[in-house]
N, C-alpha and C. Protein backbone atom coordinates (compact mmCIF):
# COMPACT_ATOMS: atom_id res chain seq x y z
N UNK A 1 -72.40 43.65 -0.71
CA UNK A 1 -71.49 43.19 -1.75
C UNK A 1 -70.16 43.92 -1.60
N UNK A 2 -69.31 43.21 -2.05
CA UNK A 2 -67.96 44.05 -2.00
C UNK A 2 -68.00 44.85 -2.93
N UNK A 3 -67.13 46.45 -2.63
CA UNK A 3 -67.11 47.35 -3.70
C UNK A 3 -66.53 46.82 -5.02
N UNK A 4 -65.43 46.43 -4.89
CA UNK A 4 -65.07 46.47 -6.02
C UNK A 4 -65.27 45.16 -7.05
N UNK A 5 -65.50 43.96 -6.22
CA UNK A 5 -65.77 42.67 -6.97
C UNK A 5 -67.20 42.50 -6.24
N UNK A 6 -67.96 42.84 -7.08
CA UNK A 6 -69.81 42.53 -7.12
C UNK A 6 -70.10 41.36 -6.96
N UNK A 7 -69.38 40.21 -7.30
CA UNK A 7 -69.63 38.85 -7.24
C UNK A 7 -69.47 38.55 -5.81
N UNK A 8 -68.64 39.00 -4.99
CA UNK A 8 -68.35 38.98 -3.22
C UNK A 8 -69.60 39.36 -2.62
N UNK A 9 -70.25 38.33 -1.75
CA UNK A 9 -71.45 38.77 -0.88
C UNK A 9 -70.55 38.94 0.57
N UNK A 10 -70.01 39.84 1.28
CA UNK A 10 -70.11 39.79 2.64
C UNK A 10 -71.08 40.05 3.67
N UNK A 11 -70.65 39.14 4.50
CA UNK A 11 -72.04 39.10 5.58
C UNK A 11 -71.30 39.58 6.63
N UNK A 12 -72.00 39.21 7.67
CA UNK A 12 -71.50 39.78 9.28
C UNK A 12 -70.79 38.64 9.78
N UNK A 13 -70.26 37.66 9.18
CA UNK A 13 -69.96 36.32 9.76
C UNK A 13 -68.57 36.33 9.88
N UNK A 14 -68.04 36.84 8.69
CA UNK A 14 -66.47 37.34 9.05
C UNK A 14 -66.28 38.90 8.65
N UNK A 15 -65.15 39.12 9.46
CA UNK A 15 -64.94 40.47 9.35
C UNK A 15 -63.50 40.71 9.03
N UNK A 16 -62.86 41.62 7.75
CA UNK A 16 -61.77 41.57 7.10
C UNK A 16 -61.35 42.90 7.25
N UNK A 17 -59.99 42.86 7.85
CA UNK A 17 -59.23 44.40 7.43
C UNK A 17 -58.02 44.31 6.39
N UNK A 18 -57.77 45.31 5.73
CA UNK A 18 -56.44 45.36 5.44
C UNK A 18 -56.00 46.45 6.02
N UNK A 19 -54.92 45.75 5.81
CA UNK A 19 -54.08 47.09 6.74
C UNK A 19 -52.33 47.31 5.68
N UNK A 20 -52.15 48.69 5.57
CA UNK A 20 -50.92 48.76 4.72
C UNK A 20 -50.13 49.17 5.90
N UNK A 21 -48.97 48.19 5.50
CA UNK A 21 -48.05 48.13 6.56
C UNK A 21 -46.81 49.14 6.60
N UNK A 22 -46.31 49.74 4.99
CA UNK A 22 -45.87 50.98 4.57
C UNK A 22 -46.66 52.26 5.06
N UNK A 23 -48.15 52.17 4.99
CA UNK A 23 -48.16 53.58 5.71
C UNK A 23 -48.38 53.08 7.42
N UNK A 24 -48.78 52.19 7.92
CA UNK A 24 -48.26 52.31 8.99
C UNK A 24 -47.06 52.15 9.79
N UNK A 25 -45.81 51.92 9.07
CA UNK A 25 -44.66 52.44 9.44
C UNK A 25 -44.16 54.06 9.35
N UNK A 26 -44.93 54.56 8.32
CA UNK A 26 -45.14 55.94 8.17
C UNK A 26 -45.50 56.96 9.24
N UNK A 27 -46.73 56.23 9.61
CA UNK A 27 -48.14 57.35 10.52
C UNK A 27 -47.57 56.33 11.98
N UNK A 28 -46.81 55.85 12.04
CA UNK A 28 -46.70 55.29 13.63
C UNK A 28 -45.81 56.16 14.58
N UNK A 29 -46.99 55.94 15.63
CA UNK A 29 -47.23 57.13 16.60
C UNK A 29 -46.26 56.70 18.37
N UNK A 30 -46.18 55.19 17.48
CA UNK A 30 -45.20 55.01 19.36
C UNK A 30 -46.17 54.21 20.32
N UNK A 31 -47.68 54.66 20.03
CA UNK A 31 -48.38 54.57 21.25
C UNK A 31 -48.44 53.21 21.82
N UNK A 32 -47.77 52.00 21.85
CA UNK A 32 -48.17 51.06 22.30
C UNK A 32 -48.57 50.67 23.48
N UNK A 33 -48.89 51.50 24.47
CA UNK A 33 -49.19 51.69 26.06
C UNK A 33 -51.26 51.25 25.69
N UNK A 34 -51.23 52.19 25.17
CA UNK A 34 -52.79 52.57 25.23
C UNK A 34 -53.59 52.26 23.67
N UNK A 35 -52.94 52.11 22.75
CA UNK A 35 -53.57 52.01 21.33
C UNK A 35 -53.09 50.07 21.36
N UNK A 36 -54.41 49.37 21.66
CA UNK A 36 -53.84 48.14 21.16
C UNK A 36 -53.67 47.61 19.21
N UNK A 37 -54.63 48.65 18.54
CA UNK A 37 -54.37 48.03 17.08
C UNK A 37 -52.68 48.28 16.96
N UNK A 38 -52.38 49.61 17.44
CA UNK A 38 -50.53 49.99 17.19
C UNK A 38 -49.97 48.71 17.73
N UNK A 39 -50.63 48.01 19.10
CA UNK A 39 -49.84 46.88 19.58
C UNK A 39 -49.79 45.42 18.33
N UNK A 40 -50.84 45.46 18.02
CA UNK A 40 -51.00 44.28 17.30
C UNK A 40 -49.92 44.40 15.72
N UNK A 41 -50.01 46.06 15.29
CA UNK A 41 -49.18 46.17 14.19
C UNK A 41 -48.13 45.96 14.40
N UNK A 42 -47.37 46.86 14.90
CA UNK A 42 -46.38 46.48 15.50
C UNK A 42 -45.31 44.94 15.65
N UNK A 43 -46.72 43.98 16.10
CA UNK A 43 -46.36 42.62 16.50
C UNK A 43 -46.31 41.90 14.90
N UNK A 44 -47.31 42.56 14.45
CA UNK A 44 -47.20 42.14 13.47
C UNK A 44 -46.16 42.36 11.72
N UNK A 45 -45.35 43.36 12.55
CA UNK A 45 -44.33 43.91 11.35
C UNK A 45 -42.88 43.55 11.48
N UNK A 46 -42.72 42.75 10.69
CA UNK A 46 -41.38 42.23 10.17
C UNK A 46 -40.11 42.81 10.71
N UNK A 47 -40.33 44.53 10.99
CA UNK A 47 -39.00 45.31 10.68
C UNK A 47 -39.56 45.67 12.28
N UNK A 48 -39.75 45.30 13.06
CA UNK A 48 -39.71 45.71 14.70
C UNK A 48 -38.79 45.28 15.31
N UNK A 49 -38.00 46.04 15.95
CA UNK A 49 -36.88 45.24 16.84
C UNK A 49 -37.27 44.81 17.70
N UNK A 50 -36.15 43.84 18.14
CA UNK A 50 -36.97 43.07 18.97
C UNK A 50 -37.22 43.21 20.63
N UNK A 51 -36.73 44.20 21.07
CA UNK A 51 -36.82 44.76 22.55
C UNK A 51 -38.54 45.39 22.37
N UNK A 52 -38.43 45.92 21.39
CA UNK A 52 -39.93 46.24 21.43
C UNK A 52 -41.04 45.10 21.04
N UNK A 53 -40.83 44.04 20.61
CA UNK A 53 -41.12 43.05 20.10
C UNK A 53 -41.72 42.31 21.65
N UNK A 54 -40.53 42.61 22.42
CA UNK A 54 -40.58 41.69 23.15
C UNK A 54 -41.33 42.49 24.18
N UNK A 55 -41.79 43.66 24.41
CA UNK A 55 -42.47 44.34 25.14
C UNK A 55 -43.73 44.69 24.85
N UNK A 56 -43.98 44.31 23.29
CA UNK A 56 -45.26 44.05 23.19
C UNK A 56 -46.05 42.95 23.66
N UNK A 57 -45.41 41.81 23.19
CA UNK A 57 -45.85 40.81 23.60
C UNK A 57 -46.15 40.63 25.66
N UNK A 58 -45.38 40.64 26.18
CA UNK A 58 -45.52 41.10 27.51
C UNK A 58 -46.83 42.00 27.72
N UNK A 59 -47.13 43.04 27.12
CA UNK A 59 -47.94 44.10 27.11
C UNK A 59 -49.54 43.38 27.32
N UNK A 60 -49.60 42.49 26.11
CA UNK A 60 -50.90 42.22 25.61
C UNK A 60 -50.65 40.47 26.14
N UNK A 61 -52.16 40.35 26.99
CA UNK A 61 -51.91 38.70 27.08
C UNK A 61 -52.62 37.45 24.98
N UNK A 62 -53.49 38.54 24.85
CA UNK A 62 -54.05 38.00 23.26
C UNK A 62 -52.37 37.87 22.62
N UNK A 63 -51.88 38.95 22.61
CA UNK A 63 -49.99 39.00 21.20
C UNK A 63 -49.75 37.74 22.10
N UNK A 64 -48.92 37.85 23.31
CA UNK A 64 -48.36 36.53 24.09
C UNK A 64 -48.67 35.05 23.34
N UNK A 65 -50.32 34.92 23.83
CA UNK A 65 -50.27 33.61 23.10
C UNK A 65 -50.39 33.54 21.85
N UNK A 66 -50.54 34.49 20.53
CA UNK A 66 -50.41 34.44 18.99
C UNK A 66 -48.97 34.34 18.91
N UNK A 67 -48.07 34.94 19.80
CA UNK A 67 -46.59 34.30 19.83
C UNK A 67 -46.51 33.13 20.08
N UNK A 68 -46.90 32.13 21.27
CA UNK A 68 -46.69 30.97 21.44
C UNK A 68 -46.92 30.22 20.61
N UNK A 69 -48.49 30.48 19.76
CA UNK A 69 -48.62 29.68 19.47
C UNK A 69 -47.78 29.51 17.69
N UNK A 70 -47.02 30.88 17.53
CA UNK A 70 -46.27 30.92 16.39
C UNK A 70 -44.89 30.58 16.72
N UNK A 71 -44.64 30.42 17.48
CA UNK A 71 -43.18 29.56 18.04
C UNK A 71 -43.29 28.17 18.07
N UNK A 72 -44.77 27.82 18.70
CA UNK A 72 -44.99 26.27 18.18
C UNK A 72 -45.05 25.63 16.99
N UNK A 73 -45.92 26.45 15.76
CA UNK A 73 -45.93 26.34 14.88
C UNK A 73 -44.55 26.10 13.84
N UNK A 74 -44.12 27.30 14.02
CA UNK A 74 -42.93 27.49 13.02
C UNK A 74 -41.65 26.79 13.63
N UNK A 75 -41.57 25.93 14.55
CA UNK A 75 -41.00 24.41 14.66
C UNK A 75 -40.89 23.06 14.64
N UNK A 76 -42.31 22.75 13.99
CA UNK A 76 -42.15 22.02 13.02
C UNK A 76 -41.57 22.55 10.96
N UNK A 77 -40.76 21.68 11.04
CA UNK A 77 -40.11 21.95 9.78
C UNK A 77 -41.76 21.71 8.53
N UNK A 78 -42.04 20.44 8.56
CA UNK A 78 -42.60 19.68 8.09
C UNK A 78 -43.99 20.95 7.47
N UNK A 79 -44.26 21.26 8.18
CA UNK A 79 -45.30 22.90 8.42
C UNK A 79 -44.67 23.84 7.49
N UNK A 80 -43.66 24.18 8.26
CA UNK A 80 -43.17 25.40 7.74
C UNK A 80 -42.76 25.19 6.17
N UNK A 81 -42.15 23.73 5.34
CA UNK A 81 -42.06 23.82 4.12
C UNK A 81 -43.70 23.75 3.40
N UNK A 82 -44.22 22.92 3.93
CA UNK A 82 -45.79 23.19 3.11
C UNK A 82 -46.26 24.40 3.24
N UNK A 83 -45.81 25.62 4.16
CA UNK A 83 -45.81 26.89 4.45
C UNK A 83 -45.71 27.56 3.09
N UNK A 84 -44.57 27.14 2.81
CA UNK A 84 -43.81 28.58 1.66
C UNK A 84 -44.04 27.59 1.07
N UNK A 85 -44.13 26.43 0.39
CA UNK A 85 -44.63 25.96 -1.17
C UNK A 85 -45.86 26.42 -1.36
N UNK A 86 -46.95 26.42 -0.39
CA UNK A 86 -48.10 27.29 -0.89
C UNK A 86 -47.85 28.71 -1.04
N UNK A 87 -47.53 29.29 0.06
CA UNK A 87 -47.07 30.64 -0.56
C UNK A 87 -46.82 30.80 -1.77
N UNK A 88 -45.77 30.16 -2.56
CA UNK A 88 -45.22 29.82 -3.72
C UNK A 88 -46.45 29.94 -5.12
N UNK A 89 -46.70 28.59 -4.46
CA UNK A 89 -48.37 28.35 -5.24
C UNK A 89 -49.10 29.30 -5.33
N UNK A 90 -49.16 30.24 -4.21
CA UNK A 90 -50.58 31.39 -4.71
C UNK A 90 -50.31 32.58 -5.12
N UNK A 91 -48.72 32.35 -4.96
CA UNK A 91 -47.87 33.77 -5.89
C UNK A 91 -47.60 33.59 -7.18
N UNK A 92 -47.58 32.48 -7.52
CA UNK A 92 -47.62 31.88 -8.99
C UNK A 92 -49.25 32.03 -9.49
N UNK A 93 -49.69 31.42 -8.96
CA UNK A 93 -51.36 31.82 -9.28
C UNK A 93 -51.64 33.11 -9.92
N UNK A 94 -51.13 33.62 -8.71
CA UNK A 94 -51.83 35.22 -8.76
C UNK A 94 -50.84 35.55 -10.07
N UNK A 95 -49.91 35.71 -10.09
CA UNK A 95 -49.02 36.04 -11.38
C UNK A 95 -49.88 35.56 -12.80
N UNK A 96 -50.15 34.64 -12.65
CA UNK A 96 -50.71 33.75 -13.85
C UNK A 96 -52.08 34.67 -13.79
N UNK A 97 -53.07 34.95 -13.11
CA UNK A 97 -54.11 35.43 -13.35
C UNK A 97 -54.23 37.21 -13.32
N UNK A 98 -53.35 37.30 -12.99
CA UNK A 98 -52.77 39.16 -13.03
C UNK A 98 -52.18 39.26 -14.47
N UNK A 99 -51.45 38.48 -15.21
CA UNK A 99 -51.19 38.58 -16.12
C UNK A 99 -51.92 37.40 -17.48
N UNK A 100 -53.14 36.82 -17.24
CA UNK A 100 -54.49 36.78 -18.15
C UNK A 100 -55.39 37.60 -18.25
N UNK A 101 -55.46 38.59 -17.32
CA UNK A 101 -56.42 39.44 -17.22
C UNK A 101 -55.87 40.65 -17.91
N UNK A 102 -54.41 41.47 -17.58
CA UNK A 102 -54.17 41.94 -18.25
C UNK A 102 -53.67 42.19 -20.47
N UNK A 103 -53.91 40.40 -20.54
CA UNK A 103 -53.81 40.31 -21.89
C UNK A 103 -55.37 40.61 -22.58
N UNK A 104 -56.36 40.19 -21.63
CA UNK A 104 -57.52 40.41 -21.56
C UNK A 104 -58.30 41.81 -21.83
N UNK A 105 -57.09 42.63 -21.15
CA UNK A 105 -57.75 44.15 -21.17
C UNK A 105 -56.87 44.50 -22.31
N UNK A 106 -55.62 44.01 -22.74
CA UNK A 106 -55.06 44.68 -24.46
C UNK A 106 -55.95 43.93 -25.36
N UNK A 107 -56.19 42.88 -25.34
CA UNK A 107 -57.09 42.35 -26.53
C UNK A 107 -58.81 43.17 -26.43
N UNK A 108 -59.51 43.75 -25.45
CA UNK A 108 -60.55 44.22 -25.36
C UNK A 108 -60.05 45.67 -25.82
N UNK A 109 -59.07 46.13 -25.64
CA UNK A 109 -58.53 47.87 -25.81
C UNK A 109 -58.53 47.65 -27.59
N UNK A 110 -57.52 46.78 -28.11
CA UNK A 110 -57.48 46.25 -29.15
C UNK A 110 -58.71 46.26 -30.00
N UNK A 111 -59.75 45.34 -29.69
CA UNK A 111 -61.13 45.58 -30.27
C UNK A 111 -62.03 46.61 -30.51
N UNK A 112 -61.73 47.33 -29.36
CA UNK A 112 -62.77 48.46 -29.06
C UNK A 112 -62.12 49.38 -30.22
N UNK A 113 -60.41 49.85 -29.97
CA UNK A 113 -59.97 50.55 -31.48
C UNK A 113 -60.22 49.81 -32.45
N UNK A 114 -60.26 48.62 -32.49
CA UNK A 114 -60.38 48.40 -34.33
C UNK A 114 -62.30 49.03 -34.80
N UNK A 115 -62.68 49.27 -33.46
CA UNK A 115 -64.49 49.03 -33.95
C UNK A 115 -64.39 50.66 -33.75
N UNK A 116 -63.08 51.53 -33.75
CA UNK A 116 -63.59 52.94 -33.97
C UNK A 116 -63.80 53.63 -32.87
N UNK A 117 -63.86 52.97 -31.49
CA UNK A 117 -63.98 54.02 -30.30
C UNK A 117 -63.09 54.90 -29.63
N UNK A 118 -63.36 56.00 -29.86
CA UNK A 118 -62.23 57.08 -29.38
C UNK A 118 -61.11 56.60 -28.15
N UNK A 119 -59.98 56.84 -28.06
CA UNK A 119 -59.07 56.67 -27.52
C UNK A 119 -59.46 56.43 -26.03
N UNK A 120 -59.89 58.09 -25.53
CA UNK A 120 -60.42 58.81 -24.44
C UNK A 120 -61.33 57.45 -24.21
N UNK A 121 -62.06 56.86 -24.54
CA UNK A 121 -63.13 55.84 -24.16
C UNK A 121 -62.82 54.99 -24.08
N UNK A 122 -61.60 54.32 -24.70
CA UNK A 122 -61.00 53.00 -24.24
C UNK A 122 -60.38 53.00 -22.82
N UNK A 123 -59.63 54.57 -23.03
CA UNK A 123 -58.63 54.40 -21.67
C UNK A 123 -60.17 54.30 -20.39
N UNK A 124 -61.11 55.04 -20.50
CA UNK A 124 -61.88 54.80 -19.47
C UNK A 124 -62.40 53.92 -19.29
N UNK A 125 -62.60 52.54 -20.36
CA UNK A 125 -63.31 51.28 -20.05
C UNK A 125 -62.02 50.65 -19.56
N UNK A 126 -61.03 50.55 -20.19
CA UNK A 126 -59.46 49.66 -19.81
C UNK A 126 -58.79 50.09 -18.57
N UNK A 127 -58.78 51.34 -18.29
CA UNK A 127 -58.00 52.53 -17.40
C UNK A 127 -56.63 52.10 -17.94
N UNK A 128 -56.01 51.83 -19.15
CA UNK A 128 -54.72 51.61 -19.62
C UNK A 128 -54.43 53.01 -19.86
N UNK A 129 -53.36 53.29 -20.41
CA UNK A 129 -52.69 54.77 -20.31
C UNK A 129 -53.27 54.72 -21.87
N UNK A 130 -53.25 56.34 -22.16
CA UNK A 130 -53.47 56.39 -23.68
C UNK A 130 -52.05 56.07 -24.88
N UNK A 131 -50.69 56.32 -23.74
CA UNK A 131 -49.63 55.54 -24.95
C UNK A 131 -49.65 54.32 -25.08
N UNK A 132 -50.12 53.30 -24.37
CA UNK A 132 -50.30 51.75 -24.52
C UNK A 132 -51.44 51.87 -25.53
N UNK A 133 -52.58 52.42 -25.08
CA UNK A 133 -53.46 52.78 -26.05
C UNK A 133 -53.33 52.97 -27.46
N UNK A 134 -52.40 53.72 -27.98
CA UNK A 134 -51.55 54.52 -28.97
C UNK A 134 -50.99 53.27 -29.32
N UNK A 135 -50.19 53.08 -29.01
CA UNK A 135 -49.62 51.70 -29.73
C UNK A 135 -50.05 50.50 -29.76
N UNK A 136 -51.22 50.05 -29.40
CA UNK A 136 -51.91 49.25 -30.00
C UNK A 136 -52.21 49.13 -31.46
């Protein structure tokens, strides 16, 4: 099960990383000779110039064709706007459900003080701060 959402069964069928791209602009080490995940980050970060960009790709024949085949892609127009309207769509989503959930946890913080439970015990069921707490 996934740690943090219990309802998630993962299996062995797919396999998911995240990767933070702030600390690996941080902790990056250069190595793109011999470390292929650095190659793939790298390829994969927005803020790479492009001499190195372009020497990754060269580097690795797998980056090469995830380039081609993202040069093919991202010329059709037609693609690329149904691209960012979903984008759009699941950033709106997520907004909408990041902020039901959080009305969710003031109306449950809310309850729990009106029924008398110490402060200290809300913030640990809510993890809200105790001045949001407080001013409830």
């Amino acid at each position: 099960m996934e740690d943090e959402y219990r309802d998630y069964l993962l299996t062995d069928v797919l396999e998911i990383h995240f990767i933070n791209m702030v600390k690996f602009r941080k902790l990056k080490t250069g190595d793109i000779t011999s470390n292929i995940l650095e190659r793939w980050l790298t390829f994969l970060d927005i803020n790479t110039p492009d001499e190195i960009l372009k020497e990754v790709i060269k580097m690795d024949p797998a980056i090469n064709k995830a380039n081609e085949r993202l040069n093919f892609v991202t010329q059709d127009k037609e693609f690329l706007r149904n691209y960012h309207l979903r984008e759009m769509a699941m950033s709106d989503w997520t907004t909408g459900v990041n902020t039901a959930i959080h009305k969710n946890i003031i109306e449950i913080a809310k309850n729990s003080f009106s029924e008398g439970l110490p402060i200290e015990t809300i913030h640990k069921i809510t993890r809200l701060d105790i001045e949001t707490i407080q001013s409830l």
